[in-house]
Protein backbone atom coordinates (compact mmCIF):
# COMPACT_ATOMS: atom_id res chain seq x y z
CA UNK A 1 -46.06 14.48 67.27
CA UNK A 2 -45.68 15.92 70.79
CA UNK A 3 -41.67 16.34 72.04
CA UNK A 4 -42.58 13.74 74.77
CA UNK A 5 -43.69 11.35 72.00
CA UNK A 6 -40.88 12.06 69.84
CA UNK A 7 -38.01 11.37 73.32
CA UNK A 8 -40.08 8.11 73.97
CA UNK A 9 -39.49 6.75 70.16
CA UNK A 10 -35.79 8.32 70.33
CA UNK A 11 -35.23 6.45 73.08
CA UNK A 12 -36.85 3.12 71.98
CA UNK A 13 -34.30 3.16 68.97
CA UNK A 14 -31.37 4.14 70.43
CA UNK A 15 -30.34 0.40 70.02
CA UNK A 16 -29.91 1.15 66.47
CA UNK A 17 -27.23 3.56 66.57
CA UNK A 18 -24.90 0.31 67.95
CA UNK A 19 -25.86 -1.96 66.02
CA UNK A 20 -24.46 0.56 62.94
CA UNK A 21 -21.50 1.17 64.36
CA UNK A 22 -20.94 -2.06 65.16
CA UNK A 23 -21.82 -3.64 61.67
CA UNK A 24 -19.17 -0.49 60.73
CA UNK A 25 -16.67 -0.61 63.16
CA UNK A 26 -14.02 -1.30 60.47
CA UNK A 27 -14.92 1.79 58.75
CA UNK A 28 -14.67 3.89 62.09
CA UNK A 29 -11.68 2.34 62.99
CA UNK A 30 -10.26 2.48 59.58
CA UNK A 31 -11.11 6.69 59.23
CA UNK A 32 -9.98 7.14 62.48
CA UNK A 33 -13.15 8.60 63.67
CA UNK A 34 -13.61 9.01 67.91
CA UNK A 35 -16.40 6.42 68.89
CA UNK A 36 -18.12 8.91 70.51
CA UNK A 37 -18.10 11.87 68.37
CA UNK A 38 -19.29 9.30 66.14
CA UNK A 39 -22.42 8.11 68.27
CA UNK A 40 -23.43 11.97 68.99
CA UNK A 41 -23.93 12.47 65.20
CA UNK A 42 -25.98 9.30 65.05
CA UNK A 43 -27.87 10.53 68.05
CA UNK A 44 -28.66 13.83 66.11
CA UNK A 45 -29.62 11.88 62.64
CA UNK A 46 -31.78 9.74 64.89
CA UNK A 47 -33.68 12.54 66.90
CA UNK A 48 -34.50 13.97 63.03
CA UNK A 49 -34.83 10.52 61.79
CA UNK A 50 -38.20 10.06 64.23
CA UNK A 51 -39.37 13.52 63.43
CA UNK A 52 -39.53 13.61 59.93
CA UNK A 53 -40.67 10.43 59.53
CA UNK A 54 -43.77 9.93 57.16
CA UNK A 55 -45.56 6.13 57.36
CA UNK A 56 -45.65 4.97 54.06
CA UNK A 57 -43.51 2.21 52.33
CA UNK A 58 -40.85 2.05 55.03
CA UNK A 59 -41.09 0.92 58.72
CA UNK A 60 -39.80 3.33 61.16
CA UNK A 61 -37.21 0.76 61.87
CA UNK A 62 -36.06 0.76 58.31
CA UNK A 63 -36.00 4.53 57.96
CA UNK A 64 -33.72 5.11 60.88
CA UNK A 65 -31.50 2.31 59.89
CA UNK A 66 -30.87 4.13 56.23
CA UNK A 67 -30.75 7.09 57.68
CA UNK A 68 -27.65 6.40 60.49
CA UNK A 69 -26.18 4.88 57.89
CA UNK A 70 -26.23 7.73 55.56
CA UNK A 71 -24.53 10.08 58.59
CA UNK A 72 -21.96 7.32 59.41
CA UNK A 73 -20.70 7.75 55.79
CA UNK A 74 -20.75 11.77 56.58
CA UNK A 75 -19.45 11.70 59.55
CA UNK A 76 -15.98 10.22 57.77
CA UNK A 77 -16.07 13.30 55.42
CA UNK A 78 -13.29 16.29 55.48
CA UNK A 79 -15.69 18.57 56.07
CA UNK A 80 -17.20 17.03 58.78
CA UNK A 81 -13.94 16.01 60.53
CA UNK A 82 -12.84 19.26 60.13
CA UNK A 83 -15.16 21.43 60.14
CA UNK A 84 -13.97 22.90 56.70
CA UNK A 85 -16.67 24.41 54.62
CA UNK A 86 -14.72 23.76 50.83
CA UNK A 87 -12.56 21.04 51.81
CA UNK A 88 -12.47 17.96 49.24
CA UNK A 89 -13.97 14.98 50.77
CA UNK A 90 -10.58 12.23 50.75
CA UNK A 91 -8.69 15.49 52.67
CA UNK A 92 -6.85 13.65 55.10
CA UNK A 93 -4.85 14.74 57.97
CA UNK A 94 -5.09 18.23 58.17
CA UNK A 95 -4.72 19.00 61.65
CA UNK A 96 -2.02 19.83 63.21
CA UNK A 97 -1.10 20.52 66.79
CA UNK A 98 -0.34 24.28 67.96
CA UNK A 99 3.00 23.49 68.68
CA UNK A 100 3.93 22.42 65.44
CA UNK A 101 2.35 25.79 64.02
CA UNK A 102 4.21 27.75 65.91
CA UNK A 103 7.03 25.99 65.65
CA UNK A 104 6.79 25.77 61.48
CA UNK A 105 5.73 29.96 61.68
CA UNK A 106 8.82 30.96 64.58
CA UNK A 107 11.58 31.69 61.51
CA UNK A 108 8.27 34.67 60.22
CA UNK A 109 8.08 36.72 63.25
């Protein structure tokens, strides 16, 4: 499949990546999860959705619907929040502004 082929299909399913987040919005609402961090990793799962797609037992449509719904489960993880490599997956609020580093690491230097 030629990249042109492969934009034209991406394109003809991006529909699907709100309809998931809107059957899920509880879920991104409820992880705190930025609507549109959340749609850029469905965008990415989508674009490698279409290209590894193999015809078989599934319809396209049905592939890229497991598949976005697959990364809208990762995309609540820890790690993918945070970008921390070994961090459990239920790790919850572990950022914290610079000010209240430096404020919590003033009485060390």
């Amino acid at each position: 499949m030629s990249i042109s082929e492969r934009n034209e299909l991406v394109l003809e399913y991006l529909w699907c990546i709100d309809c998931v987040i809107r059957q899920n919005y509880t879920l991104v609402q409820a992880a705190r999860l930025d609507r549109d961090d959340v749609y850029q990793s469905l965008a990415l799962r989508l674009i490698r959705a279409v290209e590894l797609y193999k015809p078989g037992a599934k319809s396209l449509k049905g592939y890229i619907f497991s598949q976005l719904k697959y990364e809208l489960l990762n995309c609540k993880s820890a790690k993918v929040r945070y970008r921390f490599c070994a961090a459990p997956y239920d790790l919850r609020d572990a950022v914290i502004s610079i000010d209240a580093l430096m404020e919590s690491t003033a009485h060390i230097m």
